[in-house]
Protein backbone atom coordinates (compact mmCIF):
# COMPACT_ATOMS: atom_id res chain seq x y z
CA UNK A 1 0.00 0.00 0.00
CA UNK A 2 0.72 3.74 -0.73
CA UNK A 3 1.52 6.34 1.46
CA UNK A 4 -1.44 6.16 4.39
CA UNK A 5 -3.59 9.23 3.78
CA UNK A 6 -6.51 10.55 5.88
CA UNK A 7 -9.78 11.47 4.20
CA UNK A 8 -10.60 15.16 3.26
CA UNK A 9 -13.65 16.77 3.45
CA UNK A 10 -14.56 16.39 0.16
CA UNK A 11 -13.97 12.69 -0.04
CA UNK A 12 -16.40 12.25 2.71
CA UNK A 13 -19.14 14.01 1.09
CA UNK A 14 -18.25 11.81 -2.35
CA UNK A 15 -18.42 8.67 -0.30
CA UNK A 16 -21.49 9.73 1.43
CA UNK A 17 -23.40 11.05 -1.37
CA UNK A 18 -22.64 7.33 -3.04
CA UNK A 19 -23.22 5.11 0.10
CA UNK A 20 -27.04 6.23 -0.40
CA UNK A 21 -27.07 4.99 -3.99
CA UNK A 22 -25.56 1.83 -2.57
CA UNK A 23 -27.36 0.86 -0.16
CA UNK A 24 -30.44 0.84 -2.16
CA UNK A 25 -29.10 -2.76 -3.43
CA UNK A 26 -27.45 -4.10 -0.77
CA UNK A 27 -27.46 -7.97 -1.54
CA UNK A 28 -26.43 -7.24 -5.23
CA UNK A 29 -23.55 -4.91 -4.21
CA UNK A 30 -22.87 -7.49 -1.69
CA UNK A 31 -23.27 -10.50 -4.28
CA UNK A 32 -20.32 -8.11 -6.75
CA UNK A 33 -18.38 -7.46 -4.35
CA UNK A 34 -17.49 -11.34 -3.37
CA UNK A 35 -17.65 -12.57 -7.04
CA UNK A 36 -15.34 -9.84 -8.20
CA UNK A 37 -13.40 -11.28 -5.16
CA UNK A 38 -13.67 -14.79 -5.64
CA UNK A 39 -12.94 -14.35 -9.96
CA UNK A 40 -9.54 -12.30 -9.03
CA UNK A 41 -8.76 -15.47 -6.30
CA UNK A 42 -10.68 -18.63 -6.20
CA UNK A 43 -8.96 -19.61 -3.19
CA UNK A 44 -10.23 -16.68 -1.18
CA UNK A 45 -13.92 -18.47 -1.29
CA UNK A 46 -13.02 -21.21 1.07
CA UNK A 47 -11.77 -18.71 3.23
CA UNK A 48 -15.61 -17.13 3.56
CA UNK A 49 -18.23 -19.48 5.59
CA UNK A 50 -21.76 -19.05 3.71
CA UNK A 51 -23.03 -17.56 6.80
CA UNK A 52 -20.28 -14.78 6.63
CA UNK A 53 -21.16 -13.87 3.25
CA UNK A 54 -24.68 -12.15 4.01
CA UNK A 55 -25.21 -8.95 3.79
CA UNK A 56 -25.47 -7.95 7.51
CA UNK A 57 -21.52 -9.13 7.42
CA UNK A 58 -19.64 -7.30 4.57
CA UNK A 59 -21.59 -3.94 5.43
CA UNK A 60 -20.25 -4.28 9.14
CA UNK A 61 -17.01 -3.30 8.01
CA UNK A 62 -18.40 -0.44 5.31
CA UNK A 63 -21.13 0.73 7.76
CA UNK A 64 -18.33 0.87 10.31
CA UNK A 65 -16.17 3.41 8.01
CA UNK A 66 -18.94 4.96 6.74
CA UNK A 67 -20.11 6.17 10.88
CA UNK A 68 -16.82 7.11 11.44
CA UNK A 69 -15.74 8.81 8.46
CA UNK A 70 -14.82 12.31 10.26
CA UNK A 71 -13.00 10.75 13.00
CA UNK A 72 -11.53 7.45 11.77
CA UNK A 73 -8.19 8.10 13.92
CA UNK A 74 -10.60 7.77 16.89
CA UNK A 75 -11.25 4.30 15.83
CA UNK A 76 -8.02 2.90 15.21
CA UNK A 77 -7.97 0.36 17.67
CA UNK A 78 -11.41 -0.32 16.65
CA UNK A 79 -10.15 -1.11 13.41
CA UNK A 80 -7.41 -3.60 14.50
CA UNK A 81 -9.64 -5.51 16.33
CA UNK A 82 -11.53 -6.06 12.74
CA UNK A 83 -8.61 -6.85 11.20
CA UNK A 84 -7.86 -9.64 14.48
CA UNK A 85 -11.40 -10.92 13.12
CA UNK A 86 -10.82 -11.39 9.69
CA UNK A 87 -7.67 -12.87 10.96
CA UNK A 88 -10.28 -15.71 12.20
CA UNK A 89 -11.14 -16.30 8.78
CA UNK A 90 -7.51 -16.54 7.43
CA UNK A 91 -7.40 -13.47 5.48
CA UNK A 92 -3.82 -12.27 4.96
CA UNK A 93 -2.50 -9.35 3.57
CA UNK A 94 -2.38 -10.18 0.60
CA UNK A 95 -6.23 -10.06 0.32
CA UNK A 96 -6.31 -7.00 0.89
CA UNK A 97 -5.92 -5.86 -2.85
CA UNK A 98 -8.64 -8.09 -4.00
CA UNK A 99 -10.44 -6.70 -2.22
CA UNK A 100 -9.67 -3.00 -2.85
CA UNK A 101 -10.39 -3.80 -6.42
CA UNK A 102 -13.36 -5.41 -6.10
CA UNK A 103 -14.79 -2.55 -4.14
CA UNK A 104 -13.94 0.31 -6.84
CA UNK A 105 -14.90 -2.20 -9.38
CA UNK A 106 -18.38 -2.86 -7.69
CA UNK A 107 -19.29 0.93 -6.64
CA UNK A 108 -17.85 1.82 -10.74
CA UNK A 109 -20.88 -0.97 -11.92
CA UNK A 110 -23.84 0.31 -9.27
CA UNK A 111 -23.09 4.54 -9.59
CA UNK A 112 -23.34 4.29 -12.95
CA UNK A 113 -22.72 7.52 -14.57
CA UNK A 114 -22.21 9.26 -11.68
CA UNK A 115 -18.87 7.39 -10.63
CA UNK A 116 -15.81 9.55 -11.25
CA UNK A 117 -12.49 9.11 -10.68
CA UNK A 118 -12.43 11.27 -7.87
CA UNK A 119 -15.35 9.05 -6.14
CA UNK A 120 -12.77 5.70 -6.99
CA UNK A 121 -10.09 7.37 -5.25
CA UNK A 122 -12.11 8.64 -2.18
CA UNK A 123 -13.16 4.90 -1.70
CA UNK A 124 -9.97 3.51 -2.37
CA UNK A 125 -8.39 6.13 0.23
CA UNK A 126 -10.92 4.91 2.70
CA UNK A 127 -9.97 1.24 2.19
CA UNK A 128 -6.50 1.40 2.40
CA UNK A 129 -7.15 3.88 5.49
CA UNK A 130 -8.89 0.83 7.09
CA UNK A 131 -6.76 -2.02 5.65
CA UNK A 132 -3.68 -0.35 7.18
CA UNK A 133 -4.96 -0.52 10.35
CA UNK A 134 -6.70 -3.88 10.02
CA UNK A 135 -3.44 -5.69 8.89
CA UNK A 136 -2.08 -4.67 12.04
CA UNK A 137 -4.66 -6.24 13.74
CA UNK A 138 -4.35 -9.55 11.40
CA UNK A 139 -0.29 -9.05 12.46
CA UNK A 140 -0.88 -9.91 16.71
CA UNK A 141 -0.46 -12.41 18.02
């Protein structure tokens, strides 16, 4: 990962304004997000129990970011304890790209014509915000 950057206030708003537009189809964003996943890595599916991949569980992590968006330093340790949970599911570092992708990839396919590059890069700033923090988490022991 890239220098770790915090967001501005602009790439709040961006991810805000699209989180609405998201959320109105929540198990088909969900359903992209893993199959973008799963096509980049086959191997990551077995690390995913069916009862993980539900809706309720991948927006725990975005709805987490998403509430915390103006203060995510405030939630750092928050964040490593996420990370010590994917840990659980042996997700490595390495994932963490896949997933990156899969996320721009998915929010590029559901805002349409209103997804700019500036929106991709707010996300992706927001991931690796969160990933940074997370692999720290996957890192204890």
């Amino acid at each position: 990962m890239e220098t770790l950057q915090s967001l501005n206030t602009k790439d709040i708003q961006l991810i805000k304004n699209s989180w609405e537009k998201l959320t109105e189809n929540k198990k088909e964003v969900r359903n992209t997000f893993y199959t973008g996943m799963f096509e980049d890595d086959p191997k990551l599916k077995s690390l995913f129990r069916e009862s993980f991949l539900s809706w309720d569980n991948l927006p725990d992590s975005f709805e987490f970011m998403f509430k915390h968006l103006e203060n995510l330093e405030g939630e750092i340790l928050e964040m490593k304890r996420l990370g010590l949970k994917h840990k659980t599911f042996s997700v490595k570092p390495k994932h963490f790209p896949i997933g990156r992708k899969s996320l721009v990839k998915t929010i590029k396919q559901y805002m349409g014509d209103k997804y700019t590059e500036e929106l991709g890069a707010a996300w992706t700033k927001l991931f690796d915000y969160m990933s940074h923090y997370m692999i720290l988490g996957l890192k204890k022991k």
